[in-house]
Structures are given as C-alpha cells and as structure tokens.
Protein backbone atom coordinates (compact mmCIF):
# COMPACT_ATOMS: atom_id res chain seq x y z
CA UNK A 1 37.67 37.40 92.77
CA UNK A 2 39.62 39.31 89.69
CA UNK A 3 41.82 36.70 88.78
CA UNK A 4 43.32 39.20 86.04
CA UNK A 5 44.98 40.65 89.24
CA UNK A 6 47.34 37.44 90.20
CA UNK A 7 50.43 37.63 88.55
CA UNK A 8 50.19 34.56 85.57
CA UNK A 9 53.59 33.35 86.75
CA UNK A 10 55.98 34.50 89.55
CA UNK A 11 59.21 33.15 90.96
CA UNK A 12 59.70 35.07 94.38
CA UNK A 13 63.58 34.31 95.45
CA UNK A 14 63.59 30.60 93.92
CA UNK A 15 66.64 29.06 93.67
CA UNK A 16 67.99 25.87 91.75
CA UNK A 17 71.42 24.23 92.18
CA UNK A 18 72.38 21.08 90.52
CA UNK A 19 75.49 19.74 92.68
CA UNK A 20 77.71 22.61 93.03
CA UNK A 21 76.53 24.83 90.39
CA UNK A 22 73.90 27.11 91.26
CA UNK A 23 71.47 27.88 88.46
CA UNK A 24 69.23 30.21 89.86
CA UNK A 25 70.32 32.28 92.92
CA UNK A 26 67.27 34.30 94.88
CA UNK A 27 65.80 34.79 91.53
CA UNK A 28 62.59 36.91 91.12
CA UNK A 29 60.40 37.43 88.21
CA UNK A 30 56.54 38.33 87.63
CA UNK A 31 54.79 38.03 84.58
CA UNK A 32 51.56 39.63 84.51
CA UNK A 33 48.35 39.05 82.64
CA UNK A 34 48.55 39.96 78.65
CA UNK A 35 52.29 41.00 78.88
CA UNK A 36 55.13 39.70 76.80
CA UNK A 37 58.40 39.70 78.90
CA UNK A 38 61.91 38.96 77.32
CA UNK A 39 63.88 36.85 79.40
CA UNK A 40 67.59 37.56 78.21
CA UNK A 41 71.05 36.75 79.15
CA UNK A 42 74.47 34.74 77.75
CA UNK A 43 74.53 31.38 77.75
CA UNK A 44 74.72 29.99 81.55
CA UNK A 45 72.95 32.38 83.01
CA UNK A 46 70.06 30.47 84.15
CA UNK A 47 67.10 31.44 81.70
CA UNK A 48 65.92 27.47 80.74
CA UNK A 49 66.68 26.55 84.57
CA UNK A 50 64.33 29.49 85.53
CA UNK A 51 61.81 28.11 82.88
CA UNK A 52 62.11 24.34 83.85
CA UNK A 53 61.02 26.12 87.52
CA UNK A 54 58.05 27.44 86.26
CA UNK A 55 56.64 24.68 84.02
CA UNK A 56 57.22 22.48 86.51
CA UNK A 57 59.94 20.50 85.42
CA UNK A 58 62.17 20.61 88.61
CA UNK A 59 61.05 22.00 92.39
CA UNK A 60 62.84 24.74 93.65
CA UNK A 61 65.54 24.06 96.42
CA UNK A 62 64.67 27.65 97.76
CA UNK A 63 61.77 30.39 97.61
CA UNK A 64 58.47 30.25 95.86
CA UNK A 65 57.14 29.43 92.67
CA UNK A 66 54.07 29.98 91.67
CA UNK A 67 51.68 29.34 87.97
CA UNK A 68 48.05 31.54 88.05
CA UNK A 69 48.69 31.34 91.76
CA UNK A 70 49.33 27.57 91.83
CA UNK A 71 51.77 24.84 91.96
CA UNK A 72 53.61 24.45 88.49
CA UNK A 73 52.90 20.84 88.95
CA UNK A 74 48.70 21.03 89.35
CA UNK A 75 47.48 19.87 86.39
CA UNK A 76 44.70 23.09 86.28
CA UNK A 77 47.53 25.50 85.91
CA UNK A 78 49.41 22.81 83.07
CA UNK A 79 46.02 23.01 81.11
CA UNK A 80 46.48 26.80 80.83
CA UNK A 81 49.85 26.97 79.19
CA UNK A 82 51.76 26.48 75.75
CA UNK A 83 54.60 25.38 75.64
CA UNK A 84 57.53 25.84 72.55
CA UNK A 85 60.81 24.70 73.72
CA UNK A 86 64.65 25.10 71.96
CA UNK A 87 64.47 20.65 71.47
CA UNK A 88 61.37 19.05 70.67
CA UNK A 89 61.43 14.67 69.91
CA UNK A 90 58.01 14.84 67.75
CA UNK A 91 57.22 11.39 65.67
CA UNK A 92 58.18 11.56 62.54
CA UNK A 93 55.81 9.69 60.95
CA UNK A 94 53.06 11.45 62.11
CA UNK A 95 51.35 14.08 59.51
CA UNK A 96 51.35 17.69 60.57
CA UNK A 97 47.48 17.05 61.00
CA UNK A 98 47.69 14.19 63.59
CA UNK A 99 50.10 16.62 65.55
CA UNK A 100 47.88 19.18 65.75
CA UNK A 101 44.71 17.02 66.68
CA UNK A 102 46.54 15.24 69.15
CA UNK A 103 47.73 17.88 71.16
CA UNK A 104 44.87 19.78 71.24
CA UNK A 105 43.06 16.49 72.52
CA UNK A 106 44.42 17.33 75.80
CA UNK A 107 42.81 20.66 76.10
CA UNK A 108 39.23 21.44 77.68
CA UNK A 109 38.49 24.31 74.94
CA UNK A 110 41.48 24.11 71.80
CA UNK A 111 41.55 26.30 69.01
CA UNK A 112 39.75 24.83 65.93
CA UNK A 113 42.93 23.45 64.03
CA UNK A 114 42.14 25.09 60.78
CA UNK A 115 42.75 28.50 62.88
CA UNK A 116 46.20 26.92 64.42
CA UNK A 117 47.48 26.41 60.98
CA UNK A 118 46.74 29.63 60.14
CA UNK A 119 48.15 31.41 62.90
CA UNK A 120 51.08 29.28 62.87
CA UNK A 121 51.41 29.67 58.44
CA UNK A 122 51.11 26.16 58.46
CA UNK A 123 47.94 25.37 56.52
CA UNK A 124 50.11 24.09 53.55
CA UNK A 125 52.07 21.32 55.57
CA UNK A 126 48.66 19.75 57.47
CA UNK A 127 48.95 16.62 55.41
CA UNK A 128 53.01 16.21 55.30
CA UNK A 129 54.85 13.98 57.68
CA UNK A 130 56.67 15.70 60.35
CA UNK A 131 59.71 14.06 59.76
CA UNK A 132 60.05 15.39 55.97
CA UNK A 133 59.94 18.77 57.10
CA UNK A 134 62.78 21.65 57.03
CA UNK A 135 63.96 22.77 60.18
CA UNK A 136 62.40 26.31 59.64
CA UNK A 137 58.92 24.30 58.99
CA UNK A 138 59.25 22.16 62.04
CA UNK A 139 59.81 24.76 64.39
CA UNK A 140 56.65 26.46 62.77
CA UNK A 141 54.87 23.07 63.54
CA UNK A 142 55.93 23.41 66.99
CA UNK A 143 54.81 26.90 67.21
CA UNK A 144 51.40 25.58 66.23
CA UNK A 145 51.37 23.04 68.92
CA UNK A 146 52.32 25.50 71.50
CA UNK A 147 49.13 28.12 70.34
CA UNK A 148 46.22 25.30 69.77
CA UNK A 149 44.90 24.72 73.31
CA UNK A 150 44.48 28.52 73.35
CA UNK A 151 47.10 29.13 76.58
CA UNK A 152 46.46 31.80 79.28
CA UNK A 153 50.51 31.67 78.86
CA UNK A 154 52.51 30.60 76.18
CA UNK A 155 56.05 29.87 76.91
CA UNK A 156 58.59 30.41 73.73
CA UNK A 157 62.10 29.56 74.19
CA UNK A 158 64.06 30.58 71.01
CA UNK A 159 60.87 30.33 69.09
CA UNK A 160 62.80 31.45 65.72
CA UNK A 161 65.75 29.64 65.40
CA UNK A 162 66.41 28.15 61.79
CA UNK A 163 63.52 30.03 60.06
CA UNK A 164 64.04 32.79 57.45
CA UNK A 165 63.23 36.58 57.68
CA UNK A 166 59.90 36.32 55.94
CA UNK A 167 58.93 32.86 58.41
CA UNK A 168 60.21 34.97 61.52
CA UNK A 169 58.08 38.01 60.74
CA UNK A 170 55.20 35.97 60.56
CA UNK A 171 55.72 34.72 63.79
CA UNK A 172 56.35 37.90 65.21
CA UNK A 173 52.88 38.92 63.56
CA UNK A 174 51.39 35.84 65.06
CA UNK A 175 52.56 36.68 68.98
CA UNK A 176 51.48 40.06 68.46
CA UNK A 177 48.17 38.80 68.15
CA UNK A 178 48.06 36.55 70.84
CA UNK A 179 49.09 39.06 72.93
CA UNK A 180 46.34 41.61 71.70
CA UNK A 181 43.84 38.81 72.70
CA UNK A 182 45.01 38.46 76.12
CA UNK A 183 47.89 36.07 75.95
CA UNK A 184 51.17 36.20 78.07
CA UNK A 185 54.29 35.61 76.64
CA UNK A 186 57.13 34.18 78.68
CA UNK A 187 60.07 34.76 75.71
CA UNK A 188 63.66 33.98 75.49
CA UNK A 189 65.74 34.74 72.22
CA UNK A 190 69.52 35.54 71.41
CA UNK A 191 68.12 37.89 68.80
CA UNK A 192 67.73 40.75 70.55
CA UNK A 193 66.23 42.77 67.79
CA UNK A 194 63.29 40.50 68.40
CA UNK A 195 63.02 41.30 72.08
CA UNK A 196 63.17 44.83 71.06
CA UNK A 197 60.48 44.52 68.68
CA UNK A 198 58.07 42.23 70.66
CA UNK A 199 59.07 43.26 74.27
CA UNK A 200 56.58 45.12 76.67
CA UNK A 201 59.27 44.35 79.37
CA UNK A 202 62.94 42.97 79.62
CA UNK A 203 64.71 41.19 82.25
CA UNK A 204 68.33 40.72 81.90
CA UNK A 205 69.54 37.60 83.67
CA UNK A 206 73.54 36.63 84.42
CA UNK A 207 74.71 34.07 86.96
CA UNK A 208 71.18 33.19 87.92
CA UNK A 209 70.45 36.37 88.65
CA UNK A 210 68.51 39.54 87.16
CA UNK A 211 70.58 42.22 86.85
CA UNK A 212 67.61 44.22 85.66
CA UNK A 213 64.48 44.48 84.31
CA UNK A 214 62.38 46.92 82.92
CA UNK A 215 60.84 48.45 79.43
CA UNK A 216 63.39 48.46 76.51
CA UNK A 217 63.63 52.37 76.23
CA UNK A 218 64.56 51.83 80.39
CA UNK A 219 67.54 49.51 79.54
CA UNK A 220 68.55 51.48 76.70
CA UNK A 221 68.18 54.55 79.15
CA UNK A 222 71.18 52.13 81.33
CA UNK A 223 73.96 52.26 78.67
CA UNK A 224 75.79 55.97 77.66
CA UNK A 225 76.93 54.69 74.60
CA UNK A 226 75.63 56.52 71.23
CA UNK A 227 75.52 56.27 67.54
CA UNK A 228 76.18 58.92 65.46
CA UNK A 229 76.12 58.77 61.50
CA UNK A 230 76.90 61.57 59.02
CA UNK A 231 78.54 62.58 55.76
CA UNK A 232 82.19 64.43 56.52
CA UNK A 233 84.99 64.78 54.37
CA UNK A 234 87.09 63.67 57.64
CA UNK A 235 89.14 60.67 57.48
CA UNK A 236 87.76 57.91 59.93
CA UNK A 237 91.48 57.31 60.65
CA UNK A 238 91.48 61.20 62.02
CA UNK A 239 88.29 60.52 63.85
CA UNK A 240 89.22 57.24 65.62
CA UNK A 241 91.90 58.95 67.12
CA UNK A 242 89.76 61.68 69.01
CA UNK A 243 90.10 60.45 72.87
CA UNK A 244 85.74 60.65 73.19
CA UNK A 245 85.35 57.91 70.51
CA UNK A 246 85.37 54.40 71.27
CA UNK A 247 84.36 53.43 67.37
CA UNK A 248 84.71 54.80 63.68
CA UNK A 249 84.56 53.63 60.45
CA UNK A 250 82.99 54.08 56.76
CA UNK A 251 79.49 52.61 55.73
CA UNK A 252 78.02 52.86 52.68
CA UNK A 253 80.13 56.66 52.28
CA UNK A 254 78.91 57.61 55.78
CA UNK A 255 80.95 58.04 58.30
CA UNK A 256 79.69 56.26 61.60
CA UNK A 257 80.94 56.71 64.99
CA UNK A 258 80.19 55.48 68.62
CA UNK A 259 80.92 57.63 71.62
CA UNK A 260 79.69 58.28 75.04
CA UNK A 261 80.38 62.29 74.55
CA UNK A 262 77.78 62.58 71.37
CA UNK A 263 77.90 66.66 72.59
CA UNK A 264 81.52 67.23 72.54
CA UNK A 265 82.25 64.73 69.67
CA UNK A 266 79.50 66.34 67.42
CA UNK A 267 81.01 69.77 67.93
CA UNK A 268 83.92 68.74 67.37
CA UNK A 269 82.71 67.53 64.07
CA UNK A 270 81.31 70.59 63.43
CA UNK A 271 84.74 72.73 63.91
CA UNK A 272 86.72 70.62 61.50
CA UNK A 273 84.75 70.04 59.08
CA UNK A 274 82.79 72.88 56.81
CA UNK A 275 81.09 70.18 54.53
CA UNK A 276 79.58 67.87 57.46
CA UNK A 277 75.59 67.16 56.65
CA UNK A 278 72.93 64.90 57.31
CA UNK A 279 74.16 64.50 60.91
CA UNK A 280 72.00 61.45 63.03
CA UNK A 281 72.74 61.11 66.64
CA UNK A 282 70.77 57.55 68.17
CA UNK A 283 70.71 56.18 71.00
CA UNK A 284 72.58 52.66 71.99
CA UNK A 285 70.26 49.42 70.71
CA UNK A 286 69.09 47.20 72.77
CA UNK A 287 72.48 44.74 71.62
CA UNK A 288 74.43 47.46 73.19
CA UNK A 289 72.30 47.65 76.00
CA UNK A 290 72.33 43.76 76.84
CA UNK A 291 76.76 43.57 75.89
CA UNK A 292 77.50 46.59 78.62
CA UNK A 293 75.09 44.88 81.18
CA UNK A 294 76.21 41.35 81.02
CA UNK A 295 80.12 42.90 80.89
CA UNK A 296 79.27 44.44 83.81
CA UNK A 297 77.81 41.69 85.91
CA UNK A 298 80.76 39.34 84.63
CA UNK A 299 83.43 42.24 85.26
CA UNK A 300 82.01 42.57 89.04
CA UNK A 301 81.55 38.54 89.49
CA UNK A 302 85.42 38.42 88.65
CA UNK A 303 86.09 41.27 91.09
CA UNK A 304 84.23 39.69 94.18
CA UNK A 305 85.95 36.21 93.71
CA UNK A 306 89.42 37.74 93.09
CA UNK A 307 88.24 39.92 96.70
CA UNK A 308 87.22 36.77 98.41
C-alpha cells in the first residue's frame, strides 16, 4: 500500500462546540504528504480548536478526524508528529541539553541532538538552563523539541513570536528544509508575510469555517485591490480625490496609491502629468488578501443574523 497517498491529516466536516459557542462548524481541511499549509484567520476563528482536533486534544462532536489515516488519539500516529505550540510550561531548571534528550527519549528513531541544535540554531544554549533563557531563545528551544523525533508532521502554531528578524529567518530556513526532506507542515501565524513566504497552500478560516483555501497567488487572484508606485509631480492631495482611488500618500518621494481601476487610474496619471516615471503597478499582498476576506465573511455573518 502507498501510504504517501493518505492524506497526513484530514478533518472531513468536524465540528467542536464548547457550550454555546461553536468553534468549528462542518470544517474541512487536508494536509497532504510534504506540504506546508497556512492555517490563517482573526482571532476566534477556530484555528487552535481545529488543531486541538487533530492532535488529539478534544473529540469532535461532529464529522471525522483523521491523523495518517488514524485516530488522533493512537499512540502510532502521536509518535509521528511534532508538536510547537503558542504556550509551552517547560522546567526551568532543566539545561537545554536534558530537554532535548528527554524528548527525543520518546521517539522510536530521533534525530541525533547535535543535528536538532543545529537545525533549531541552538547549539550555543545546550548547556544553559531553560529558565535563564530570552523569550526569542526559548521559543527556539521549543522549535528544537518539536523537530528531534524527526515528525512525518510537524505542527507550528505561531512558531516566531518574540524572536528577531535574523532568529525568524533562520527558522524559516530551517522549515524549508524539513519540508524539502519530506516533512508536512501544519502552520498558523499572524504574520502573514511568513505564510506568503513559506506557504505551498493557504486556508483562510473565520467563524469556524474556511472561507477558502488555495495557493497564495490564488488568494491574491480573490482581492481587486492594487498597488501602484511612481514618481509624479502631482499632489497626493489631488490624487486622493480621484473617485477610482481608495488610498494615496508620499513614501520616501514616491507617490503610492491603491485602487481597484489600476487601468483607468494609471492613465489618468499619464494625462496630467508630463513628468510621471518609474511607474510599478503590483498586485494586492497576501495582508490585503486575508483583510478583504475576513471583512467579507464578518460583513455577511452580520447580514444573515440581522436577516434572521
């Protein structure tokens, strides 16, 4: 049997309420093997619920939920992940080294933990006690713990929060490799410039639901909006007050505008203003992307309960 075929995690309509409040409403989501998939969405809108489901942490009042084709809860799928979640309670007085040992105790085949350190850029705090670490280092530490049993599928839930550029470029460096060796990701962030960066696919979640999913260039492709950045000798005052611009202001002596007409707004340009050069037209980001969606969802949420 190609087990490379079954999906490495799937929720198939799975839903979670707690009291009242429904987390996760007919939810589905497949991760597939060697893939890195972006879990995003505002706060509430049922990304660590949908995780909990999948790592086994709570059962599903509804639908299926499935790890390498197993319950969450079987201790042969459990041996095949890595997990790095937003809170970790680690002892303190333990040294970096006696983490790492320790947790990898519990796998059948760990990395060697000279190679965790590495990966992780951790090789310099082996011998310091958790507890005197910087937040940046700890959550490095963490990342380490997460990697050394060498998961099928590594779970990282705001894996860069509190560490500097240089420390979150590392990482990034670090899950692109694990992903190049056959690793699936399973990734939330709020930065989105790291899902765009890391991404092979997207799924935008609001109100326990996904609202879509897809590549980034695909949810990009969703949102009109564009960029457009040049040097004119027109006011941004003058600009702002075209009817097909939504944004304008000065940068650095450019002149940057955001419109959902880029055709009619860069001729427009063009007509009144004989000096205009070095004219960029880009497509929305991916933080443009994610604001329109999640307006969207919240804007037609609003509209059903105001209907009902």
């Amino acid at each position: 049997m190609d087990t490379s075929a079954i999906p490495v995690a799937r929720l198939h309509g799975a839903v979670k309420r707690y009291g009242g409040l429904t987390a996760v409403d007919g939810l589905g989501l497949t991760l597939h093997h060697g893939e890195l998939l972006a879990l995003l969405g505002p706060n509430g809108a049922g990304k660590s619920s949908a995780i909990a489901l999948l790592l086994g942490l709570h059962r599903a009042d509804a639908g299926r939920v499935e790890l390498f084709g197993q319950d969450p809860q079987r201790i042969e799928a459990r041996r095949r992940i890595g997990v790095m979640l937003q809170n970790a309670s680690l002892p303190a007085t333990l040294r970096v080294r006696e983490l790492l040992r320790l947790t990898a105790s519990y796998y059948p085949v760990p990395r060697v933990l000279q190679e965790s350190a590495e990966l992780a850029a951790i090789a310099d705090l082996l011998d310091r006690p958790y507890g005197k670490l910087s937040g940046g280092q700890q959550r490095r530490v963490q990342f380490a713990l997460a990697l050394c049993g060498r998961p099928r599928l590594l779970f990282l839930d705001e894996p860069t929060v509190g560490m500097d550029i240089e420390a979150r470029q590392a990482l990034w460096a670090a899950i692109r490799r694990l992903v190049d060796e056959g690793c699936s990701v399973l990734l939330t962030t709020h930065y989105l410039e790291e899902a765009e960066a890391l991404a092979d696919r997207v799924c935008v979640m609001a109100r326990g639901r996904a609202i879509h999913e897809g590549t980034v260039d695909e949810l990009r492709a969703r949102v009109s909006m564009k960029r457009i950045r040049c040097l004119s000798t027109l006011p941004p005052e003058l600009v702002a007050g075209w009817p097909e611009v939504a944004e304008a202001r000065v940068e650095a002596g450019r002149l940057h505008l955001a419109t959902a007409e880029a055709e009619v707004v860069v001729l427009r340009l063009l007509q009144n203003d004989a000096y205009l050069r070095e004219l960029e037209v880009q497509r929305a980001g991916l933080a443009e992307a994610f604001t329109e969606l999640t307006r969207d969802a919240a804007e037609a949420s609003t509209d059903q309960r105001e209907a009902a």
